[in-house]
C-alpha atoms as a PDB file:
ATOM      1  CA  UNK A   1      96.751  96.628  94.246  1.00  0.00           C
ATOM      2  CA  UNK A   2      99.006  97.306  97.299  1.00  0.00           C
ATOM      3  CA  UNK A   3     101.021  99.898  98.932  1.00  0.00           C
ATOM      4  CA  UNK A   4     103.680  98.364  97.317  1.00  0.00           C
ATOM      5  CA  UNK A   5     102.219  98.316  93.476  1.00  0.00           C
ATOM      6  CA  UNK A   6     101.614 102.273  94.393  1.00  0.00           C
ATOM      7  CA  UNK A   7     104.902 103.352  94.985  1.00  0.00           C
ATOM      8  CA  UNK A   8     106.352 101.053  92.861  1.00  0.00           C
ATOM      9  CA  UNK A   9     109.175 102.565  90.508  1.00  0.00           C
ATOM     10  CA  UNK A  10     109.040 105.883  92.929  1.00  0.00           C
ATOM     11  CA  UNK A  11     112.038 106.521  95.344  1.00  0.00           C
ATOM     12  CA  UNK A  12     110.776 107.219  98.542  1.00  0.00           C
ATOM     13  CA  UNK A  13     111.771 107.049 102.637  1.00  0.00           C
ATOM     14  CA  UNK A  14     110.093 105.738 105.197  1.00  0.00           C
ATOM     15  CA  UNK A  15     112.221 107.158 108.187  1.00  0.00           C
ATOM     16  CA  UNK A  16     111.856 108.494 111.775  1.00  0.00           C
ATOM     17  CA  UNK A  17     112.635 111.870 113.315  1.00  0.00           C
ATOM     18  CA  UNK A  18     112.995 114.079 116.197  1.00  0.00           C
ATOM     19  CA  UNK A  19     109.782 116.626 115.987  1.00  0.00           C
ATOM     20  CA  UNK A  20     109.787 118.522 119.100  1.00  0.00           C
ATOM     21  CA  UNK A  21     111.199 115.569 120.982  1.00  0.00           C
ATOM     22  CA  UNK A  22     108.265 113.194 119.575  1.00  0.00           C
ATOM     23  CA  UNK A  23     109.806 110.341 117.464  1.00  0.00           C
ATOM     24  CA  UNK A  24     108.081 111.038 114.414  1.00  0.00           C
ATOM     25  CA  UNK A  25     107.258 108.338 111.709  1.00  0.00           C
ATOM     26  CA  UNK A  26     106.976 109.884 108.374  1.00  0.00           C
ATOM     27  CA  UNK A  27     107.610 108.620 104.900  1.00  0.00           C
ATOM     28  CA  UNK A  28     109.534 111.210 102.117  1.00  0.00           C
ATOM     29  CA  UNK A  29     109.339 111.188  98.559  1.00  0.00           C
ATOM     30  CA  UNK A  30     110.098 113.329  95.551  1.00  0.00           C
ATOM     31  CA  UNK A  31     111.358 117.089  94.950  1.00  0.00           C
ATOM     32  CA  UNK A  32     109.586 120.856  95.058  1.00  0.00           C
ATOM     33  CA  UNK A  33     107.554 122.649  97.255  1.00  0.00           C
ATOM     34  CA  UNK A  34     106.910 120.269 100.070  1.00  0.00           C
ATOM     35  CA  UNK A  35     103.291 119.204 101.070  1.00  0.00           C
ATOM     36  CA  UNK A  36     101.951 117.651 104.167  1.00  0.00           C
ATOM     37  CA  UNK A  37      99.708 114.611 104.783  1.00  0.00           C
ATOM     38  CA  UNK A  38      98.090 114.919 107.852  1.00  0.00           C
ATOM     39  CA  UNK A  39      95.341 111.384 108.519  1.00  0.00           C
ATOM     40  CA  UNK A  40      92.232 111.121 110.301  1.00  0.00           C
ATOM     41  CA  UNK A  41      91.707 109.960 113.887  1.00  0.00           C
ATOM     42  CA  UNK A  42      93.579 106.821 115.048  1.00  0.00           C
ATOM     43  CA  UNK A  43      94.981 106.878 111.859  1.00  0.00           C
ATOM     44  CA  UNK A  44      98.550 106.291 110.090  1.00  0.00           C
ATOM     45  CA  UNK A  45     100.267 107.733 107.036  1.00  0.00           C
ATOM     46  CA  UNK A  46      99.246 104.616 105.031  1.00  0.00           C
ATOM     47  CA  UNK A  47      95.451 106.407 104.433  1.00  0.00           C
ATOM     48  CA  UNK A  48      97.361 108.530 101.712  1.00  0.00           C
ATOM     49  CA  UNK A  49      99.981 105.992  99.472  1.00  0.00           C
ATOM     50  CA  UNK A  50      97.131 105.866  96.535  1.00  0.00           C
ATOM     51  CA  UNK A  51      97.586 109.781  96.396  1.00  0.00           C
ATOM     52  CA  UNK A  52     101.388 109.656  96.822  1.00  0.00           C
ATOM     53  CA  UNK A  53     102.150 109.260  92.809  1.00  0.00           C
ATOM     54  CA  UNK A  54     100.239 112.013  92.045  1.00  0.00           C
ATOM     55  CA  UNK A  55     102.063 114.627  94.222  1.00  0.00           C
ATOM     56  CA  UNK A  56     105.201 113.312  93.147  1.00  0.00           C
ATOM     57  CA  UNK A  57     104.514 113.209  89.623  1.00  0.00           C
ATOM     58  CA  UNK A  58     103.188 117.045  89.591  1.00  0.00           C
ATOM     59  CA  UNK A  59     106.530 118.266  91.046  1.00  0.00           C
ATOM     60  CA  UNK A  60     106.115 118.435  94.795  1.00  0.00           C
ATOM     61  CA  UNK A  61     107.753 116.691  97.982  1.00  0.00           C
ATOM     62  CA  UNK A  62     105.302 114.575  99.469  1.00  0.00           C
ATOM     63  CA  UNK A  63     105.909 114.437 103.500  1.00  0.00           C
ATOM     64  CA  UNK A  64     103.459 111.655 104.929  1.00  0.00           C
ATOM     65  CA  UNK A  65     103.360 111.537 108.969  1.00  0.00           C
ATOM     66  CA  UNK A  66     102.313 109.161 111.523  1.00  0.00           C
ATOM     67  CA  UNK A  67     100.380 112.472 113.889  1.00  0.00           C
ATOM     68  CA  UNK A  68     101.169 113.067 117.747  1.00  0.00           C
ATOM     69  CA  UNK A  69      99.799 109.862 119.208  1.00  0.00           C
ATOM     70  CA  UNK A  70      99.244 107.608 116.856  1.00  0.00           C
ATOM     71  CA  UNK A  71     100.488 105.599 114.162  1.00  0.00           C
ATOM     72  CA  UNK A  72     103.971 104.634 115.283  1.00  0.00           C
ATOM     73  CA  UNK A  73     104.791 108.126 116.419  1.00  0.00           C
ATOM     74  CA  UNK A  74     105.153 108.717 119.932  1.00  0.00           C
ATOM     75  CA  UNK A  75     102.600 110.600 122.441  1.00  0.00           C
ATOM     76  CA  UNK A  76     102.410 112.858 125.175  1.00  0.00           C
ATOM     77  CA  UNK A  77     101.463 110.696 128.054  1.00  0.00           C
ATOM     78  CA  UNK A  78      98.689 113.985 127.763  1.00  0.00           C
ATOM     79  CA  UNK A  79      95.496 114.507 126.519  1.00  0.00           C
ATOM     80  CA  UNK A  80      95.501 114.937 122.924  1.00  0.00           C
ATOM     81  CA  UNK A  81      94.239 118.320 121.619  1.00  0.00           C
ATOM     82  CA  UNK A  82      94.188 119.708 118.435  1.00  0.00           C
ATOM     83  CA  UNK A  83      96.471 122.554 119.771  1.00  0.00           C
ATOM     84  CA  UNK A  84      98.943 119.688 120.785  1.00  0.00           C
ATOM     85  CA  UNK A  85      98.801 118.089 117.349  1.00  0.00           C
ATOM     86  CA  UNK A  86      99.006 121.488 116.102  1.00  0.00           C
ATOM     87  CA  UNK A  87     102.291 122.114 117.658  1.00  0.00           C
ATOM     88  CA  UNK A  88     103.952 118.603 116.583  1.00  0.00           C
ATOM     89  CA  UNK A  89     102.502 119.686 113.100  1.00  0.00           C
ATOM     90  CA  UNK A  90     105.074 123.171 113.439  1.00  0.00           C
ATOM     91  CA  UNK A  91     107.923 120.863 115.063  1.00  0.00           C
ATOM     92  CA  UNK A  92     108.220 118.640 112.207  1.00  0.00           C
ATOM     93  CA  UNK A  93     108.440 121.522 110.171  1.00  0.00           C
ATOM     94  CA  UNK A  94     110.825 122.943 111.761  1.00  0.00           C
ATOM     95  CA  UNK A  95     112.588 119.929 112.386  1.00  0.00           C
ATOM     96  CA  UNK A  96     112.897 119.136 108.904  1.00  0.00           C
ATOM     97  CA  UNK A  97     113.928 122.495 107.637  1.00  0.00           C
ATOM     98  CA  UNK A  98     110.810 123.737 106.023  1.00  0.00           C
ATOM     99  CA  UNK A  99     109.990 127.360 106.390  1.00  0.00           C
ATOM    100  CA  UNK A 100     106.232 126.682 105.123  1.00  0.00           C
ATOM    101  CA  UNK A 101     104.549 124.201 103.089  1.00  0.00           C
ATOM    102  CA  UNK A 102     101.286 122.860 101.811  1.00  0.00           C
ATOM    103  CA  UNK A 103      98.919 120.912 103.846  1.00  0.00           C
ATOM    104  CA  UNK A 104      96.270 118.182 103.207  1.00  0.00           C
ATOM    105  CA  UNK A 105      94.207 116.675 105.956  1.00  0.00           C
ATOM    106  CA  UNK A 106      91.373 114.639 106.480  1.00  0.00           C
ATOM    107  CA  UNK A 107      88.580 114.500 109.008  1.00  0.00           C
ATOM    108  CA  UNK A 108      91.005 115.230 112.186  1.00  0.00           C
ATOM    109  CA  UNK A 109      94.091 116.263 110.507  1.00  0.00           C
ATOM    110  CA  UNK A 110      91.649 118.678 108.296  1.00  0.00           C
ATOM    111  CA  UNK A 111      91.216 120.017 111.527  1.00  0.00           C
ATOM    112  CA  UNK A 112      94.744 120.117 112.719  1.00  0.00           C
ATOM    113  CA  UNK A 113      95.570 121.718 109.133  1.00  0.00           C
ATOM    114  CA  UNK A 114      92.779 124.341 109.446  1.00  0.00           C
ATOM    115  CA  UNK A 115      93.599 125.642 113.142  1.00  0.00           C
ATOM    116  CA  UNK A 116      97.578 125.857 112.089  1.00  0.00           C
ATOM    117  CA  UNK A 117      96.892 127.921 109.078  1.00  0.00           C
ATOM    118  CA  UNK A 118      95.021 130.486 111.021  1.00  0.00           C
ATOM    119  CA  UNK A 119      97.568 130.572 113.919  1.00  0.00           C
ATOM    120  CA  UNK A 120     100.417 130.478 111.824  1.00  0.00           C
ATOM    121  CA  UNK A 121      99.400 131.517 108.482  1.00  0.00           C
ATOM    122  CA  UNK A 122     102.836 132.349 107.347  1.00  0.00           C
ATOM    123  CA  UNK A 123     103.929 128.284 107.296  1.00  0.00           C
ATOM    124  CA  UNK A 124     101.362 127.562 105.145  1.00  0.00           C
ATOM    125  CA  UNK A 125     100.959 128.026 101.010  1.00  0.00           C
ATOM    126  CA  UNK A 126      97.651 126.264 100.325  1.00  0.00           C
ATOM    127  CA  UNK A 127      96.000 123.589 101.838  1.00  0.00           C
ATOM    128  CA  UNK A 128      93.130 120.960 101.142  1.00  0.00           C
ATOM    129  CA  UNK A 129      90.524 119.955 103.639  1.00  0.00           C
ATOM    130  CA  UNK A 130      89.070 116.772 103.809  1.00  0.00           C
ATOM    131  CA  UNK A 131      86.085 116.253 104.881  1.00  0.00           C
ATOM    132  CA  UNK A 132      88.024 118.460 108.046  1.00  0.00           C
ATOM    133  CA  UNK A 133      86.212 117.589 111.515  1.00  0.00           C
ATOM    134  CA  UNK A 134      85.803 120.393 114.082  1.00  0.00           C
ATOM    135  CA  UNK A 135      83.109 122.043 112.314  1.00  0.00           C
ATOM    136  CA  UNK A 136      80.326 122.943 114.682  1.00  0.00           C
ATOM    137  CA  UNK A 137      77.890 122.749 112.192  1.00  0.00           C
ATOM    138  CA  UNK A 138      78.856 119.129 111.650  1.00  0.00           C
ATOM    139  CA  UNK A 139      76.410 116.032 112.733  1.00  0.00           C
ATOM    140  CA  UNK A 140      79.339 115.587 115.259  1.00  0.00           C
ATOM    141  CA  UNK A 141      78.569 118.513 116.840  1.00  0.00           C
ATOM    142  CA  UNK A 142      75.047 118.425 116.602  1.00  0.00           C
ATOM    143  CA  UNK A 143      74.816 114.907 117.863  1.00  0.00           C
ATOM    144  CA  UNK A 144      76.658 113.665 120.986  1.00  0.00           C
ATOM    145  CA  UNK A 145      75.338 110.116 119.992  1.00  0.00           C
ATOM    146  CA  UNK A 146      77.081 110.034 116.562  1.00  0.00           C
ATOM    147  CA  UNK A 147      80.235 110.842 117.955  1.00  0.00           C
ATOM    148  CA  UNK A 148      79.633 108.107 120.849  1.00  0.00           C
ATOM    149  CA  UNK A 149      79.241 105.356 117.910  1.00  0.00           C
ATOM    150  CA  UNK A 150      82.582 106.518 116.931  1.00  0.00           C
ATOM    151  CA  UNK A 151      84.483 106.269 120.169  1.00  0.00           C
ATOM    152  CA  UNK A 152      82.849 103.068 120.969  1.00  0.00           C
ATOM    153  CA  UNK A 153      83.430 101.778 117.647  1.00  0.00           C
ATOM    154  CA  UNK A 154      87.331 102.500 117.906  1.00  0.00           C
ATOM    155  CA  UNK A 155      87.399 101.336 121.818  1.00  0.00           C
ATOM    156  CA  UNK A 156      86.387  98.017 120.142  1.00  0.00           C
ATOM    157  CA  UNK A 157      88.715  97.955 117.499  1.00  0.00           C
ATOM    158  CA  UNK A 158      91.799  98.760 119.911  1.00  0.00           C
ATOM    159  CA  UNK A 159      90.486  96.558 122.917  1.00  0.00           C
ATOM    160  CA  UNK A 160      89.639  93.816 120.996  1.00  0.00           C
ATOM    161  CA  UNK A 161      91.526  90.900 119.080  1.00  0.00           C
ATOM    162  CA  UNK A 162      88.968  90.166 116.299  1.00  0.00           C
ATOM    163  CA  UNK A 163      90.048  91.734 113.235  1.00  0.00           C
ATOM    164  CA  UNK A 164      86.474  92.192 111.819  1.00  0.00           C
ATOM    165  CA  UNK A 165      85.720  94.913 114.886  1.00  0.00           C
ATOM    166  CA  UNK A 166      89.022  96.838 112.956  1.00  0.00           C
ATOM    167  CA  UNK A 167      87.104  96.428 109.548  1.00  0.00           C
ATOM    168  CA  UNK A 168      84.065  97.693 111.478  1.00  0.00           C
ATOM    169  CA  UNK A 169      85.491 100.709 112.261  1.00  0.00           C
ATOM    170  CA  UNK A 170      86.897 101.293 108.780  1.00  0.00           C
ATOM    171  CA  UNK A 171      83.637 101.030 107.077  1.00  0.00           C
ATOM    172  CA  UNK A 172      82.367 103.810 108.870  1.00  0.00           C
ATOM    173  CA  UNK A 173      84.781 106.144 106.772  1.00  0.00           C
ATOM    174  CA  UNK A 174      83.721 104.409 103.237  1.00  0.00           C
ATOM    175  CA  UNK A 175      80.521 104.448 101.026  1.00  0.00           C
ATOM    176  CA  UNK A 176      81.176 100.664 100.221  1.00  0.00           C
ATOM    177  CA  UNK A 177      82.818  98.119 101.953  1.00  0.00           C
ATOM    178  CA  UNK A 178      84.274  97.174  99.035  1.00  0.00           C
ATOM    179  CA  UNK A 179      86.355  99.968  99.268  1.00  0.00           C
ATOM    180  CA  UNK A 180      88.746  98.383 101.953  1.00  0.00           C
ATOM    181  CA  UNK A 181      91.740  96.284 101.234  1.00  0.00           C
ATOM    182  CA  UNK A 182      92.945  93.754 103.612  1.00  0.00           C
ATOM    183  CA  UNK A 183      95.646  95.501 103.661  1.00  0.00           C
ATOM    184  CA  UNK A 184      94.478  98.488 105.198  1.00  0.00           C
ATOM    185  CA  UNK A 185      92.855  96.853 107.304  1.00  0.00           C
ATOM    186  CA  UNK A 186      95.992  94.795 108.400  1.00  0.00           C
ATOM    187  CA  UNK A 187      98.000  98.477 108.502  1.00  0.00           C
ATOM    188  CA  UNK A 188      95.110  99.806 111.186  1.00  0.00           C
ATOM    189  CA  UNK A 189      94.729  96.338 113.213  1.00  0.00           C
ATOM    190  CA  UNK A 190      98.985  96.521 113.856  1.00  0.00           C
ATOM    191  CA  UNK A 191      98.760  99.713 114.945  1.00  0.00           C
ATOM    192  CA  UNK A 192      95.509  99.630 117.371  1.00  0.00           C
ATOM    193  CA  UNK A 193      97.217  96.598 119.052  1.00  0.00           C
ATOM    194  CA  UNK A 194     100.679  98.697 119.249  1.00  0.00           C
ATOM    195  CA  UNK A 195     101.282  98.185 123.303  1.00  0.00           C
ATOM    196  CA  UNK A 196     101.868 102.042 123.359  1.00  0.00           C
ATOM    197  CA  UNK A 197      99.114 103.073 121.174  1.00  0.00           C
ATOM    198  CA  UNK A 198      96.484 100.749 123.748  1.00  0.00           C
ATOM    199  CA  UNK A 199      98.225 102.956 126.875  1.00  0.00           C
ATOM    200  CA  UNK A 200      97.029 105.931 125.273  1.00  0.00           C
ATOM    201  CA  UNK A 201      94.075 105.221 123.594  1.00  0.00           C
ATOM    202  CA  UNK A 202      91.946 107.111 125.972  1.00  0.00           C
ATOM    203  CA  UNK A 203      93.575 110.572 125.792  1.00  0.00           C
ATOM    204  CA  UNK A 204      92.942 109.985 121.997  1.00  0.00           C
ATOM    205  CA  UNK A 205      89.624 109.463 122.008  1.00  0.00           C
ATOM    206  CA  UNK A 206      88.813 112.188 124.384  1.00  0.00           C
ATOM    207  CA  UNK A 207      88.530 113.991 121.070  1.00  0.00           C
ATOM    208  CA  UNK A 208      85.270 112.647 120.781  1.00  0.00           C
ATOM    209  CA  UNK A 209      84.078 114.430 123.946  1.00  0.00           C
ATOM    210  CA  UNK A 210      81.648 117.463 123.371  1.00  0.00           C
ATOM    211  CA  UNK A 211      83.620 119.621 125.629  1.00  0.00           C
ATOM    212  CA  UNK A 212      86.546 119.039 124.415  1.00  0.00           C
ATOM    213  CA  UNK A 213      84.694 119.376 120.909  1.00  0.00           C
ATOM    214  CA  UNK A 214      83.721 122.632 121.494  1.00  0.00           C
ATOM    215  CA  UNK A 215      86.759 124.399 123.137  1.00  0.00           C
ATOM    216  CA  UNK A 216      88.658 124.115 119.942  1.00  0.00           C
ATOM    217  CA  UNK A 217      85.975 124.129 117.296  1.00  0.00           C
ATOM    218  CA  UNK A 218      86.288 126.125 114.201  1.00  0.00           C
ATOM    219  CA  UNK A 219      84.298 128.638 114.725  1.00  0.00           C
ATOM    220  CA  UNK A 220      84.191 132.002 112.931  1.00  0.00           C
ATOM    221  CA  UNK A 221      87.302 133.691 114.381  1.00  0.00           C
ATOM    222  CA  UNK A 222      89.078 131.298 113.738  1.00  0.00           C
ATOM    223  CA  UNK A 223      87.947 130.724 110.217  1.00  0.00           C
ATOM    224  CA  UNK A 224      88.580 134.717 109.414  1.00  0.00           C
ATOM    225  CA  UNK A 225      92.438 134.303 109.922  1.00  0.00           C
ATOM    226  CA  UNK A 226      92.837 131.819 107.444  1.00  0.00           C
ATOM    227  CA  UNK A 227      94.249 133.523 104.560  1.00  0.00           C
ATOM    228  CA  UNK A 228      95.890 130.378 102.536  1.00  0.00           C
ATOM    229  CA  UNK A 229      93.804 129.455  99.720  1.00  0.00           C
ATOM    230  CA  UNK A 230      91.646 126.366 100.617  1.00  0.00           C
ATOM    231  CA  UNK A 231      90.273 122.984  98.713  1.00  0.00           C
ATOM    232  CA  UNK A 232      87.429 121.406 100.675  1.00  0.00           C
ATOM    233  CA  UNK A 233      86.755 118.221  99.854  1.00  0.00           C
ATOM    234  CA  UNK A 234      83.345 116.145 101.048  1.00  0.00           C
ATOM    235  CA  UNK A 235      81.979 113.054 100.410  1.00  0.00           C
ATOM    236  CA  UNK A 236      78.671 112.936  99.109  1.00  0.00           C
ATOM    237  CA  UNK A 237      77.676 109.851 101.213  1.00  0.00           C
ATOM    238  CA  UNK A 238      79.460 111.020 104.396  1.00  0.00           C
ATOM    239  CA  UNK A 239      76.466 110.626 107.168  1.00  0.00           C
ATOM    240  CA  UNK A 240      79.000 113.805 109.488  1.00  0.00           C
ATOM    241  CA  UNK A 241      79.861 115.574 106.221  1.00  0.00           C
ATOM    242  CA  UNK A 242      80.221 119.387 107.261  1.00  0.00           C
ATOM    243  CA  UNK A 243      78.578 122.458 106.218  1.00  0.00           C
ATOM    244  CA  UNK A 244      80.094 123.457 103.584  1.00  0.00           C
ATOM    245  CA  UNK A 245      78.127 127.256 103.156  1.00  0.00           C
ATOM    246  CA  UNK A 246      79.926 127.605 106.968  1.00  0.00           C
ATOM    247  CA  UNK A 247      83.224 127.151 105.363  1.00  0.00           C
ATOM    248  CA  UNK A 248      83.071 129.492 102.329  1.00  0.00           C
ATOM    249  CA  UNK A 249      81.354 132.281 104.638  1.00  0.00           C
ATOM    250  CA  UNK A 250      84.607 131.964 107.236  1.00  0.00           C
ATOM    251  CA  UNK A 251      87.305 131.358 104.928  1.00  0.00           C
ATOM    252  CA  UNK A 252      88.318 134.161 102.611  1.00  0.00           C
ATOM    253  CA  UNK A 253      89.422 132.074  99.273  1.00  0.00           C
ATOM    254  CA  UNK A 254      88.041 129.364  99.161  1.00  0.00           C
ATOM    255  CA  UNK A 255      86.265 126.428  96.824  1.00  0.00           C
ATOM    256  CA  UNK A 256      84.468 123.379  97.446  1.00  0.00           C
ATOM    257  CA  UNK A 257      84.200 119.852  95.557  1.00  0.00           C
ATOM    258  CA  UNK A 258      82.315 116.898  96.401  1.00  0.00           C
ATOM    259  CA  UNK A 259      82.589 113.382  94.945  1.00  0.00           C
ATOM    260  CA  UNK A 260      80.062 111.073  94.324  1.00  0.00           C
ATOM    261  CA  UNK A 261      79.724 107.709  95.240  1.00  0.00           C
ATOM    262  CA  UNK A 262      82.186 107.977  98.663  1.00  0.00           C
ATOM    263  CA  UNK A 263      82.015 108.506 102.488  1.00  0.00           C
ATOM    264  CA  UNK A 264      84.421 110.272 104.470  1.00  0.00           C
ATOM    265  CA  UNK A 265      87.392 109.185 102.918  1.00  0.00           C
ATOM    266  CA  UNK A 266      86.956 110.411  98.999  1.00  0.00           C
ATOM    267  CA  UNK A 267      90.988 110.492  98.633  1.00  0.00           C
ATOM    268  CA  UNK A 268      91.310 106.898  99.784  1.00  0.00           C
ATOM    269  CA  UNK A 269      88.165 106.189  97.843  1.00  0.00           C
ATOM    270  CA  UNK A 270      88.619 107.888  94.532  1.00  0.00           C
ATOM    271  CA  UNK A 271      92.320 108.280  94.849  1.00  0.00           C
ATOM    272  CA  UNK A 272      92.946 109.233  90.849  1.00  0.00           C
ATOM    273  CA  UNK A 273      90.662 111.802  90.829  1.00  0.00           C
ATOM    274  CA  UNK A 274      91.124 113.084  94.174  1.00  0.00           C
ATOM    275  CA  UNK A 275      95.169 113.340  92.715  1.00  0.00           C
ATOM    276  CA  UNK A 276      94.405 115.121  89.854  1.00  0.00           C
ATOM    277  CA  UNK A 277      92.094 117.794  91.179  1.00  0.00           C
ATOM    278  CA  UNK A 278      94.490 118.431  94.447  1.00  0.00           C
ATOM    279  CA  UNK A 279      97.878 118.944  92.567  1.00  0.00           C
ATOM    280  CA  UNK A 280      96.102 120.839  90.112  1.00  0.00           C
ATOM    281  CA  UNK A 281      95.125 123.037  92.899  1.00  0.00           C
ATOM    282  CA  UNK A 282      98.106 122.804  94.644  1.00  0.00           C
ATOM    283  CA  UNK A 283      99.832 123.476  91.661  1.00  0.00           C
ATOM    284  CA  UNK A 284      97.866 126.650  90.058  1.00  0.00           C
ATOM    285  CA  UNK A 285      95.424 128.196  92.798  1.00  0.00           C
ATOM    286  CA  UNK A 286      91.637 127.827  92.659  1.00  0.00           C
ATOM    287  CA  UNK A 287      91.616 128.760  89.368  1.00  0.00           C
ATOM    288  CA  UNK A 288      92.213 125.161  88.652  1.00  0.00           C
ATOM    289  CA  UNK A 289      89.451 123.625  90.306  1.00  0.00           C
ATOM    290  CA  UNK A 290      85.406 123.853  88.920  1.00  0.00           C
ATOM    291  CA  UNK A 291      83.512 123.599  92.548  1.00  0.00           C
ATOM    292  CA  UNK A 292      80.260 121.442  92.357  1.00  0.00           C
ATOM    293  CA  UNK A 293      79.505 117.438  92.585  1.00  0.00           C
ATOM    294  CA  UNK A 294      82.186 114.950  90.622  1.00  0.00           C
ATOM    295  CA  UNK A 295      80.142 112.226  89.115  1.00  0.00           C
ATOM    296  CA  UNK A 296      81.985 109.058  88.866  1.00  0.00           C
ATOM    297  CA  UNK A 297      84.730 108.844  86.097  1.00  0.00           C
ATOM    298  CA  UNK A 298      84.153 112.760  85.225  1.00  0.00           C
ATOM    299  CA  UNK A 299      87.739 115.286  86.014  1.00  0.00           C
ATOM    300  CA  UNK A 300      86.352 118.923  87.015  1.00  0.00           C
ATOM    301  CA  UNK A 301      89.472 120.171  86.318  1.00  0.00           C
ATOM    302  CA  UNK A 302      90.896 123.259  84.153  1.00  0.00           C
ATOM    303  CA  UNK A 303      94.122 125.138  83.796  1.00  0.00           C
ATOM    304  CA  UNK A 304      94.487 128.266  85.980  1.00  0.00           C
END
């Protein structure tokens, strides 16, 4: 299977545009209520094509982007921040005409989607949460050293021509190796040795500084003005999976699903079932969505 064997018979666009004067890489398919894809760190919009069909097929416009600094969207020349990536999140928005929309993140765009809804909770309808970072009960937090594997790790994979080091990095976010395509892998190597994303490598991974950690953590107040109803979504073999009892005491309406057999990438991982319980949450509220462990090959799903 490839990208091209998952989109295959679906019209789609894979286009660039002006979000608050950052050239924005995004790619555009299908029609309804739009929903955004928002990656994980030193990502691309490539993490979510397996999920693409799904959205489309259940009636909504599926908006994957490339997020401030990476990818093949442009940066700031700044230190990223979640508030910057928030921002760029509201530009595209508003550069492409939507007054609000549904969001899905993972690991740092989870965190990008979480801090938006609170600070702008009228742009948002629902949004899913994967495996979303900035938790401060999180190993992350708890554990400068795990998050110092992770810089070093992508350092490595940006500073370095041996593709393996990229595969090395990539197998942090899976249960099984197995799980990675070449072709991922060849998506992720392109775009760490991207001259401009190698310039400003450093103010990305100044994410994985504590300080910088903790100044825009999701802590409690922020968690209390989120008022769109939330999916969280963990993997149950996810060494920096969060805490999910933090999550459902801060955020009003709210449910939680974890799937077995995956790391920190359960959509990439188990991209069927991760479809078919997200649209049917996106779709029809909570309602839709039994919260508990997914066994392997089992659909916790119901109609709202």
């Amino acid at each position: 299977m490839t990208f091209w064997t998952d989109l295959l018979g679906l019209p789609f666009e894979v286009s660039y545009i002006d979000a608050g004067g950052i050239k924005t890489r995004r790619l555009v398919a299908g029609k309804g209520e739009p929903v955004v894809f928002l990656h994980g760190i030193s990502g691309h919009l490539e993490t979510f094509v397996s999920v693409l069909p799904h959205f489309v097929k259940a009636g909504f416009q599926v908006h994957m982007i490339d997020m401030l600094g990476q990818g093949f969207t442009g940066a700031t020349g700044k230190v990223l921040s979640v508030a910057a990536m928030s921002k760029h999140l509201i530009d595209y928005l508003d550069a492409c005409g939507l007054p609000k929309a549904h969001l899905v993140g993972l690991s740092l765009g989870g965190w990008t989607a979480a801090t938006t809804a609170a600070n702008h909770p009228e742009r948002i309808f629902k949004m899913t949460l994967i495996a979303p970072a900035g938790d401060p009960n999180s190993l992350p937090a708890r554990d400068p050293k795990f998050s110092e594997v992770q810089r070093k790790s992508t350092l490595d994979g940006v500073r370095n021509n041996d593709k393996a080091l990229t595969r090395k990095r990539l197998e942090m976010a899976v249960a099984s190796p197995t799980a990675l395509t070449d072709e991922i892998v060849d998506c992720r190597y392109i775009v760490y040795h991207r001259p401009e994303f190698q310039a400003n490598i450093e103010n990305l991974v100044a994410m994985f500084n504590m300080e910088t950690f903790n100044q825009e953590a999701l802590k409690p107040q922020l968690l209390a003005r989120i008022t769109a109803p939330t999916l969280v979504v963990f993997g149950q073999e996810d060494p920096g999976q969060g805490n999910a009892e933090y999550l459902k005491k801060g955020i009003a309406h709210i449910k939680v699903q974890v799937f077995e057999g995956t790391g920190h990438w359960p959509a990439f991982e188990r991209p069927e079932d991760f479809g078919n319980i997200a649209t049917a949450f996106h779709r029809d509220g909570l309602g839709a969505v039994v919260e508990g462990t997914l066994p392997k090959g089992e659909h916790v799903v119901r109609a709202a």
